[in-house]
Protein backbone atom coordinates (compact mmCIF):
# COMPACT_ATOMS: atom_id res chain seq x y z
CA UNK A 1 -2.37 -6.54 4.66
CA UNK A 2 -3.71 -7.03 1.15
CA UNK A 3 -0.74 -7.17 -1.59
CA UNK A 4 -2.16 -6.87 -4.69
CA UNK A 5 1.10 -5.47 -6.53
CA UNK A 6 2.36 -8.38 -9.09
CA UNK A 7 6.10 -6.94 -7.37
CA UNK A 8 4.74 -8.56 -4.52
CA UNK A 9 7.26 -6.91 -2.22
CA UNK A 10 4.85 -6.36 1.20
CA UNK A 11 4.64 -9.99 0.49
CA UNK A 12 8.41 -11.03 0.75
CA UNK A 13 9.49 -8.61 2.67
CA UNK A 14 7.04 -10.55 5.77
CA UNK A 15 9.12 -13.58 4.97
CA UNK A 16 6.13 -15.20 2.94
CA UNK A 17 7.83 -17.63 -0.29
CA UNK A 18 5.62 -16.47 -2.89
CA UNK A 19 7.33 -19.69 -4.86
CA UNK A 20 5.79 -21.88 -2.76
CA UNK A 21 2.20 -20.18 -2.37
CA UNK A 22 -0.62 -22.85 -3.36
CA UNK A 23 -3.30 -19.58 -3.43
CA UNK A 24 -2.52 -16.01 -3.95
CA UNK A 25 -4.36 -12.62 -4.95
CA UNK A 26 -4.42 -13.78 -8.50
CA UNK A 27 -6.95 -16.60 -7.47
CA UNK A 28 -9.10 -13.93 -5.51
CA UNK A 29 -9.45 -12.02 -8.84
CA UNK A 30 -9.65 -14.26 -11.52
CA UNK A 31 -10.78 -17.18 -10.03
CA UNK A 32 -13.75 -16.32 -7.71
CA UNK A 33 -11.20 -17.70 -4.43
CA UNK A 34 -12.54 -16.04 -1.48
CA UNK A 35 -10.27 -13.87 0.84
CA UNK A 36 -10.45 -16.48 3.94
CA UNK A 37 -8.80 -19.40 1.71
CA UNK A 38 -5.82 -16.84 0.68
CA UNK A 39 -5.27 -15.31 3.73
CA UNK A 40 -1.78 -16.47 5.33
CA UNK A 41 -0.40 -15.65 8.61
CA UNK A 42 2.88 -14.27 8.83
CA UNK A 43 4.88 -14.70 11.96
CA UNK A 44 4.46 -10.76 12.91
CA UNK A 45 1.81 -11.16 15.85
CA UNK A 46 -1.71 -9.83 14.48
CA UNK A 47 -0.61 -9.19 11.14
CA UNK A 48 -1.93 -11.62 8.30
CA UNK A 49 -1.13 -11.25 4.63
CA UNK A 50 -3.32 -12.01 1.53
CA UNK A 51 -0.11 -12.36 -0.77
CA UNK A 52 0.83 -11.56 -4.30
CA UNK A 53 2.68 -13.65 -6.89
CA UNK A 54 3.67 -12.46 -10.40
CA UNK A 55 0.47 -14.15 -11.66
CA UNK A 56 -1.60 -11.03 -10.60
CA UNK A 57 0.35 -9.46 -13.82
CA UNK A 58 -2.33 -10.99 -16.01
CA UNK A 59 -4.94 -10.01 -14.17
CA UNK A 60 -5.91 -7.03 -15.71
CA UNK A 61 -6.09 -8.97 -19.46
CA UNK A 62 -8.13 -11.72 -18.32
CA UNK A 63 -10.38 -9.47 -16.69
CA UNK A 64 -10.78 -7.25 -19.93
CA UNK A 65 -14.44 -7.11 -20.51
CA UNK A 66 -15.90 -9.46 -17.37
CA UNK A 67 -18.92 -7.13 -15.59
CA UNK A 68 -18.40 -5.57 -12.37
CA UNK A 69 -14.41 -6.35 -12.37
CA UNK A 70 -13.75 -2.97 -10.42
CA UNK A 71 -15.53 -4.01 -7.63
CA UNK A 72 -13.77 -7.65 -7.28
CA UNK A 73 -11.35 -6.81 -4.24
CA UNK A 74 -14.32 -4.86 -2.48
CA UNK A 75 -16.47 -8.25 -2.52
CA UNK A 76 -13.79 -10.13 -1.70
CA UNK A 77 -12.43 -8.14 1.25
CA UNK A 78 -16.08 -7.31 2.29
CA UNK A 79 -16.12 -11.06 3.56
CA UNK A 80 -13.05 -10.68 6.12
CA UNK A 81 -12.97 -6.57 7.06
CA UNK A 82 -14.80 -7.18 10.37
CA UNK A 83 -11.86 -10.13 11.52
CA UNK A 84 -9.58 -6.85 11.32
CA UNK A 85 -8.71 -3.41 12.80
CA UNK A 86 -7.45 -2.24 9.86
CA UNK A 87 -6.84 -3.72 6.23
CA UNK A 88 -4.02 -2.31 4.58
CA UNK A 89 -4.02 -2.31 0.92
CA UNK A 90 -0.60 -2.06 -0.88
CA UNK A 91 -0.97 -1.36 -5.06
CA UNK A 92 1.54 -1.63 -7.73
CA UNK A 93 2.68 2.03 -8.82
CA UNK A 94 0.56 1.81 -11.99
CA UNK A 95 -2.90 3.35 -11.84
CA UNK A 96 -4.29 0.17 -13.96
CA UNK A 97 -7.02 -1.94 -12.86
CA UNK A 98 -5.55 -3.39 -9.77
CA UNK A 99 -5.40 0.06 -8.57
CA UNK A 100 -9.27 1.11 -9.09
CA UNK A 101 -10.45 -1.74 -7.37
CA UNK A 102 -7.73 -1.01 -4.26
CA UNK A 103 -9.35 2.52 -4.46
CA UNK A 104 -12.77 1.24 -4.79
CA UNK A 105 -12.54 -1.23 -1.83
CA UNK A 106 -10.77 1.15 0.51
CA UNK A 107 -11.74 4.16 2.82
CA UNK A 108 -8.88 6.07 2.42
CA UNK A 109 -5.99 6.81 0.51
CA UNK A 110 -2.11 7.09 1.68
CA UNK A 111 0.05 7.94 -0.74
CA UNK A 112 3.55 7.96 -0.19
CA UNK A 113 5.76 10.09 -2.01
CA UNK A 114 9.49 10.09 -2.44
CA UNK A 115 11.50 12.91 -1.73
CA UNK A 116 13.09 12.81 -5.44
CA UNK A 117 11.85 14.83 -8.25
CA UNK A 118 10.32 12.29 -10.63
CA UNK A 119 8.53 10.89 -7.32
CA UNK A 120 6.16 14.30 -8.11
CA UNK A 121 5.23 13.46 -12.06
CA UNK A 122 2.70 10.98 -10.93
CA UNK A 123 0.51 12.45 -7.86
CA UNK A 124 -1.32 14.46 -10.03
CA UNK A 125 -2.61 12.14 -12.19
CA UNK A 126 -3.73 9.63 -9.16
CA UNK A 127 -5.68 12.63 -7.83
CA UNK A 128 -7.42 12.54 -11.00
CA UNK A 129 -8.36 9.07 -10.47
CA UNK A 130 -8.94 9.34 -6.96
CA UNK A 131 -11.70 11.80 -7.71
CA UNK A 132 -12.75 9.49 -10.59
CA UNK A 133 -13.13 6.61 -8.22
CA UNK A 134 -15.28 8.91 -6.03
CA UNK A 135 -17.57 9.46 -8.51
CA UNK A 136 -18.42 6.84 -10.05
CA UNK A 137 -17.53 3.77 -7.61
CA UNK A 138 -16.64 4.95 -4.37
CA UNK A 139 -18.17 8.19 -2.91
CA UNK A 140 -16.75 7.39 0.71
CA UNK A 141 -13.55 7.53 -0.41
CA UNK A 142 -11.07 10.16 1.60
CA UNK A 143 -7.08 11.37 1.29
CA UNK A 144 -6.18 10.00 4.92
CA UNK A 145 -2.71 11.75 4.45
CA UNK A 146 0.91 11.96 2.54
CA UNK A 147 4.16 10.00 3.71
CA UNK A 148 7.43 11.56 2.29
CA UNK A 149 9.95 9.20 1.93
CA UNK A 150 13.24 8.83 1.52
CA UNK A 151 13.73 11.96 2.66
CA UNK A 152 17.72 13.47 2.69
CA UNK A 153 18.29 16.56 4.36
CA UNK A 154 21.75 16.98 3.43
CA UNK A 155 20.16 17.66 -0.28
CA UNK A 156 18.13 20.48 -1.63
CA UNK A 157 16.06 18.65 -3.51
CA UNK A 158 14.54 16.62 -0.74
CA UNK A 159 13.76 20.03 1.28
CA UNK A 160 12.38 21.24 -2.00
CA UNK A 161 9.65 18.49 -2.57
CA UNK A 162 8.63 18.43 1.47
CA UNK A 163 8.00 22.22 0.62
CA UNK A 164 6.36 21.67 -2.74
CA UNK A 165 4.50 18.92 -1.18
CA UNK A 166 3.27 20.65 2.07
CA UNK A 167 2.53 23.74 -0.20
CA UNK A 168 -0.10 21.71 -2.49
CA UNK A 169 -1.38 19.37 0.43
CA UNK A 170 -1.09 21.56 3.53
CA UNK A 171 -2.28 19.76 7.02
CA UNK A 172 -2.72 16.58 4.95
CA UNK A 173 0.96 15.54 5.06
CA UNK A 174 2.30 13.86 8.23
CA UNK A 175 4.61 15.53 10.74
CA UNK A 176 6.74 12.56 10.61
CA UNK A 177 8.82 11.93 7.56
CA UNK A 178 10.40 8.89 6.49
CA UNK A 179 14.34 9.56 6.17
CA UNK A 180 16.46 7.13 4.27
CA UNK A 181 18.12 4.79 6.40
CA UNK A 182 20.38 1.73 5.67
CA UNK A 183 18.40 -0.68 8.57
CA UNK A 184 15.60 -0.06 6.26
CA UNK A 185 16.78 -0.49 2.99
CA UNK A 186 18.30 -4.09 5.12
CA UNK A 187 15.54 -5.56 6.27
CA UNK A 188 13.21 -6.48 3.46
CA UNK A 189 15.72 -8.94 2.14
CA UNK A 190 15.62 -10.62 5.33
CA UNK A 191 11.72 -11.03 5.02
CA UNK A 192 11.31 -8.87 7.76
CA UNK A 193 9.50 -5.37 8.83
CA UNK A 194 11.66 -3.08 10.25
CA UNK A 195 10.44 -3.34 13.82
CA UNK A 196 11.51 -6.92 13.80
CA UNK A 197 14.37 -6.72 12.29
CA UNK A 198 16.16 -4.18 14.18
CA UNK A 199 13.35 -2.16 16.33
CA UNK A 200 16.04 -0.18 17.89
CA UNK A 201 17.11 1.43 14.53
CA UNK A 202 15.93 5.24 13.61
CA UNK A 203 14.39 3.65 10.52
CA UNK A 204 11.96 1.72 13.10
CA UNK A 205 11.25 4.83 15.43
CA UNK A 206 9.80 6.68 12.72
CA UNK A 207 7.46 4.21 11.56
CA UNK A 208 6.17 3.85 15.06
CA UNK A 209 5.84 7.84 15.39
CA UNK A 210 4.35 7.62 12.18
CA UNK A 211 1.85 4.44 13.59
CA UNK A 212 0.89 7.14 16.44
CA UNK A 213 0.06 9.66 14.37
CA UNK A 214 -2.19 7.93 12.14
CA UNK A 215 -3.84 6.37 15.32
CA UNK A 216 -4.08 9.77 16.92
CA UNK A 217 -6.32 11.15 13.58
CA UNK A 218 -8.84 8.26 13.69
């Protein structure tokens, strides 16, 4: 997992201090660091995290100007992407210079979307730059699918954005939806994924359904 949102919350919510971090994704940007010497394990089995501190905030300023700086992240990751299965990128909300070079070092794209009406304002806008980013600095890059989240079924306006959502993205969208749950919104202030935390909850079955179906489309 590579957190490069300055919120850093993939990297405290897998128990990681970012307080105490000597090296973080701030160094791998501005500072040349490569990804091996920022790479931390976390105590999930088979899940290391390059972690994010506040820092990164800056990033984008200092790197105003320097040549090639959309393409940092792909050189760095480039070096450790064969020591993994998968690399999971997780970007701040903003579609900013952290972003293009998540976009530009990935594959695909996964965009989750919550079932809440503002949730909507911004997905067309990071099509744009998804198609952008294809263009110009990433030509492999594919939608691999949308997550709704959050989703409420005793509400209209969660049924409303699954169909609004379904309706513009069609087989893209996975079967399994995301439903808001308290063992979820518990566990990341624990420092803990939801299958360790409580892997009996219904929060923690539907990310495994939703681990099966991704498997089961590559």
């Amino acid at each position: 997992m590579a957190d490069i949102d300055p919120q850093g919350n993939a990297t405290s919510g897998l128990g990681v201090n970012r307080m105490q971090l000597e090296k973080s994704a701030y160094d791998l940007f501005t500072e040349g660091e490569e990804a091996a010497a920022v790479i931390r394990r976390t105590d999930v089995p088979g899940l290391d995290i390059l972690p994010s501190t506040l820092e990164l905030a800056g990033a984008e300023i200092e790197l105003a100007g320097r040549e090639g700086r959309e393409r940092l992240l792909q050189r760095r990751l480039a070096q450790v992407r064969d020591d993994y299965d998968f690399v999971f990128i997780d970007t701040p909300p903003s579609l900013g210079l952290l972003t293009v070079n998540a976009l530009t070092a990935a594959d695909t794209v996964m965009i989750p979307i919550q079932c809440e009406y503002y949730a909507l304002e911004g997905v067309g806008q990071l099509m744009k730059t998804i198609q952008l980013v294809r263009a110009r600095l990433n030509s492999r890059l594919q939608l691999e699918g949308v997550l709704l989240t959050m989703f409420d079924g005793r509400t209209n306006l969660s049924i409303q954005v699954v169909d609004e959502v379904k309706r513009h993205f069609k087989e893209k969208v996975y079967r399994t939806v995301i439903p808001r749950n308290v063992r979820l919104s518990e566990a990341p202030s624990y420092g803990l994924p939801i299958g360790v935390y409580d892997r009996r909850s219904r929060g923690a079955e539907v990310y495994e359904e939703l681990a099966r179906e991704v498997l089961a489309n590559e």
